[in-house]
Protein backbone atom coordinates (compact mmCIF):
# COMPACT_ATOMS: atom_id res chain seq x y z
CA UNK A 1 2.45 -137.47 35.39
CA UNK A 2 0.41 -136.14 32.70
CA UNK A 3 -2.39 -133.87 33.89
CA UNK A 4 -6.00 -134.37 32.51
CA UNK A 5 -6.43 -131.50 30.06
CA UNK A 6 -2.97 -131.72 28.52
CA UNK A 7 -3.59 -132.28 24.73
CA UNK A 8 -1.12 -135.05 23.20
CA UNK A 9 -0.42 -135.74 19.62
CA UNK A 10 0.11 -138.45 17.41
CA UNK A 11 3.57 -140.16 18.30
CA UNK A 12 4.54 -138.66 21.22
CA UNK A 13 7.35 -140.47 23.04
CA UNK A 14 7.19 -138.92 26.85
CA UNK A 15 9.25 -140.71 29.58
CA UNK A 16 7.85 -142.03 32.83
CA UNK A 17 9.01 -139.28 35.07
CA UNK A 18 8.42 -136.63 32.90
CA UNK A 19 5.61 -133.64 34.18
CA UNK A 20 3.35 -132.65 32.16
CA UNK A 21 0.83 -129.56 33.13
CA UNK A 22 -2.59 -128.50 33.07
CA UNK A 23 -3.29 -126.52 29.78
CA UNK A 24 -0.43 -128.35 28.20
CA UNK A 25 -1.00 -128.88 24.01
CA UNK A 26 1.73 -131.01 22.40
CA UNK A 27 1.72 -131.74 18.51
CA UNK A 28 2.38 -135.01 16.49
CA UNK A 29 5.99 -137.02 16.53
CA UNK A 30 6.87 -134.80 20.16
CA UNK A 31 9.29 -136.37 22.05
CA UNK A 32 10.12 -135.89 25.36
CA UNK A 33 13.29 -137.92 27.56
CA UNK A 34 13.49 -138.56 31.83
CA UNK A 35 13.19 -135.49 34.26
CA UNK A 36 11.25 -133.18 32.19
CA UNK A 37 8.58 -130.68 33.04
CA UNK A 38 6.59 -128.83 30.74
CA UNK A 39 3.79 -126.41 31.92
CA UNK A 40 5.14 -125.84 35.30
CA UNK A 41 3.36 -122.96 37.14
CA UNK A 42 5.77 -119.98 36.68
CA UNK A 43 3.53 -117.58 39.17
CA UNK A 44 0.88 -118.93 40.29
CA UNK A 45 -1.09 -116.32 42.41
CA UNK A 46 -1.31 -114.74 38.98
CA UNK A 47 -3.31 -117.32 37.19
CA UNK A 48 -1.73 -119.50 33.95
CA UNK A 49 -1.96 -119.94 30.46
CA UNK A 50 -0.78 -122.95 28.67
CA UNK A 51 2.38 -124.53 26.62
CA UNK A 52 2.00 -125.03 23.22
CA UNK A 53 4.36 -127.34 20.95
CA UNK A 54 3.93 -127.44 17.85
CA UNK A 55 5.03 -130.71 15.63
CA UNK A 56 8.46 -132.98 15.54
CA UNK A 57 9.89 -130.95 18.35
CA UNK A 58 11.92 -132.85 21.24
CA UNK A 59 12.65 -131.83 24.87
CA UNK A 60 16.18 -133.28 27.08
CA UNK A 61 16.53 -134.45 29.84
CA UNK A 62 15.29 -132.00 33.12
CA UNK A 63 14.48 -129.70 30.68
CA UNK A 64 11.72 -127.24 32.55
CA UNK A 65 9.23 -125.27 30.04
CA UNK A 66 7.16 -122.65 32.28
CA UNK A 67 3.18 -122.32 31.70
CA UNK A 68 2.18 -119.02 30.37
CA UNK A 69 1.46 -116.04 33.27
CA UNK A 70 -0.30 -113.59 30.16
CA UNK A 71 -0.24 -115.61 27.00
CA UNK A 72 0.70 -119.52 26.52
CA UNK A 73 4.09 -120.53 25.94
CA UNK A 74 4.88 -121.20 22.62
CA UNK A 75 7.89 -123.61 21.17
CA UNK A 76 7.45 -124.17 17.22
CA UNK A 77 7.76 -126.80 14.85
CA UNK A 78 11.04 -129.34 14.74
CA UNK A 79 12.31 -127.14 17.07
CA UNK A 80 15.35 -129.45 19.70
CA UNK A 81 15.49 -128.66 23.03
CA UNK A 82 18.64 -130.02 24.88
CA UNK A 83 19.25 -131.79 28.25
CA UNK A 84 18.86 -128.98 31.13
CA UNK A 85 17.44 -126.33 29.63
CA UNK A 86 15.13 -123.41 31.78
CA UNK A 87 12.33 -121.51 28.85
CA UNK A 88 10.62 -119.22 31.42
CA UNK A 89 6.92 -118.02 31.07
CA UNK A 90 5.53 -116.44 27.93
CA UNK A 91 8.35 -117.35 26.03
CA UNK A 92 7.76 -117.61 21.71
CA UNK A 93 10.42 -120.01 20.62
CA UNK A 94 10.05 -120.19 16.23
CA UNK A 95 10.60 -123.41 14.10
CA UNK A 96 13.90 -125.03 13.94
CA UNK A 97 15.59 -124.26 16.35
CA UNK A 98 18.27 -125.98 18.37
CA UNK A 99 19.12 -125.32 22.03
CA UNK A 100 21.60 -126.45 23.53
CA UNK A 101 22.43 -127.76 27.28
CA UNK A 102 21.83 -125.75 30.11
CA UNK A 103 20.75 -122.50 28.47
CA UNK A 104 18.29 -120.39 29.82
CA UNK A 105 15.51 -118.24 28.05
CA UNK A 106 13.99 -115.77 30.44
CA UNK A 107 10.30 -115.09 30.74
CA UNK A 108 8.68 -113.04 27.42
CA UNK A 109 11.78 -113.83 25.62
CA UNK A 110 10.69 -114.29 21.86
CA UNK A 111 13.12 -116.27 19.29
CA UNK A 112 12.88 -116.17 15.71
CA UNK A 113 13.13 -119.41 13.29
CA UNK A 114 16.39 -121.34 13.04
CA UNK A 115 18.51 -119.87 15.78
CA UNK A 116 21.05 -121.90 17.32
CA UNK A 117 20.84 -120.87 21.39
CA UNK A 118 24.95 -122.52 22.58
CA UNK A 119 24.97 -124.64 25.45
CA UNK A 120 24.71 -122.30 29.05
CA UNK A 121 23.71 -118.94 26.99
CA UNK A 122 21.18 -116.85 28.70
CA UNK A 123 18.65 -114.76 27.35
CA UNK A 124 17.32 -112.02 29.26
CA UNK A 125 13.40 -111.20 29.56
CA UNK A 126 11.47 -109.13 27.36
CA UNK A 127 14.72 -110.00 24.61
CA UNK A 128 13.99 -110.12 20.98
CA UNK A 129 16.48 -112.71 19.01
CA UNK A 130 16.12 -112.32 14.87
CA UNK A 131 15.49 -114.99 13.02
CA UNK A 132 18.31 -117.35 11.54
CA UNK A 133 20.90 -115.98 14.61
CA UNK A 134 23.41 -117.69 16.44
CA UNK A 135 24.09 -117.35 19.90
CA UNK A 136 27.45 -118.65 20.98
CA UNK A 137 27.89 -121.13 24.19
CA UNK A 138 28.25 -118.71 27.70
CA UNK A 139 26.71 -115.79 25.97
CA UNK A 140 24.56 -113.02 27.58
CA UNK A 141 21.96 -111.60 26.08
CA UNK A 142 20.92 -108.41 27.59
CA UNK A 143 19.17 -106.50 24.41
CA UNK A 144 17.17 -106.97 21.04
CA UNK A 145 19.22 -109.23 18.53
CA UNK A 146 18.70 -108.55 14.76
CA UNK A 147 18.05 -111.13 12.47
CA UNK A 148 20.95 -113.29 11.28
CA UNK A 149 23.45 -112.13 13.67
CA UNK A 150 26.19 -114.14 15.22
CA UNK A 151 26.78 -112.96 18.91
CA UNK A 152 28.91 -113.90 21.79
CA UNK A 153 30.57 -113.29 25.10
CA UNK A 154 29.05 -111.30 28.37
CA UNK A 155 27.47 -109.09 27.81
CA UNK A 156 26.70 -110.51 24.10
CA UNK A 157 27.99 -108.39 21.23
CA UNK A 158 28.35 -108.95 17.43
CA UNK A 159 31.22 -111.74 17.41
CA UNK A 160 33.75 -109.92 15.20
CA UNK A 161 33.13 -106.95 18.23
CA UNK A 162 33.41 -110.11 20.84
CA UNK A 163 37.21 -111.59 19.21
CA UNK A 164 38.47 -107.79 19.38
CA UNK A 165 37.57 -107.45 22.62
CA UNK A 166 39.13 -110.45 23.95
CA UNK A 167 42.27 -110.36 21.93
CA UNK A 168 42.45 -106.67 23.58
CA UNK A 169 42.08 -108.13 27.08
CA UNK A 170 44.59 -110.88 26.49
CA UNK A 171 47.07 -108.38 25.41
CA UNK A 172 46.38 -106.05 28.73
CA UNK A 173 49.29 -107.68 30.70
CA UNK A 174 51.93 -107.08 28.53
CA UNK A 175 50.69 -103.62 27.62
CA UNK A 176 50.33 -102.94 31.55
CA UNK A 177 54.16 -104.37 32.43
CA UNK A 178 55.53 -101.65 29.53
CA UNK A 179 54.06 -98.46 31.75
């Protein structure tokens, strides 16, 4: 279902069960496979903005992209969006990016250009990710990210701080059998 004043570019490719919203603008070459549902109404007693996608970008399967509650949602230019993917309301996703299965981006989340989200990550709300980072499959992000860092595990931390840690924990048995 495509609502009435949803804008659609040049190109687009959109399945036949995919949703799409009221307020919904989609750029040129968008692409868009079975099952998803962009400009769902996050809140709405609260009123809605719209989505906005910019050009080249593609959304998976049961993907869900939330309308805007106090600005649109934004997703930029050649950005991929995998398979089962949840980008909550007022979410700013930059240009190339990749996101990967299941992940979820919580509402006012904002993520630079060319990050790599790994498949079931989470992002918390209000969360700034810096441009060019990677965030590593399972990974919780509870706080700001700078740009170009490489973070994993839960809660997320640098990913040198993240292999420490888990070679420390790994070790714990042996270390707790010696007392």
């Amino acid at each position: 279902m495509i609502h009435p004043t949803a804008v659609i570019g040049e190109g687009a490719e959109i399945a036949a069960s995919v949703f799409v919203g009221a307020g919904v603008r989609i750029g040129v070459r968008f692409r868009a496979e079975p099952g998803a549902v962009i400009g769902s109404e996050a809140f709405p007693e609260r009123g809605a903005f719209g989505v906005v996608i910019g050009d080249d970008v593609s959304v998976g399967a049961n993907t869900c992209i939330a309308r805007g509650v106090t600005r649109d949602t934004e997703i930029g230019d050649r950005t991929r969006i995998d398979n089962l993917v949840q980008i909550g309301h007022d979410v700013r996703i930059g240009a190339d990016c990749m996101i990967c299965g299941q992940a979820g981006i919580a509402g006012h989340a904002e993520i630079g250009d060319r990050c790599i989200i790994g498949g079931r990550a989470c992002i918390a709300d209000h969360v700034r990710v810096g441009g060019g980072s990677v965030i590593t499959g399972n990974a919780a992000v509870a706080s700001h990210v700078p740009p170009s860092a490489v973070m994993g595990g839960y809660p997320a931390m640098p990913i040198d701080q993240f292999y420490e840690a888990y070679k420390a924990l790994r070790r714990l048995p042996r270390v707790l059998a010696r007392i």
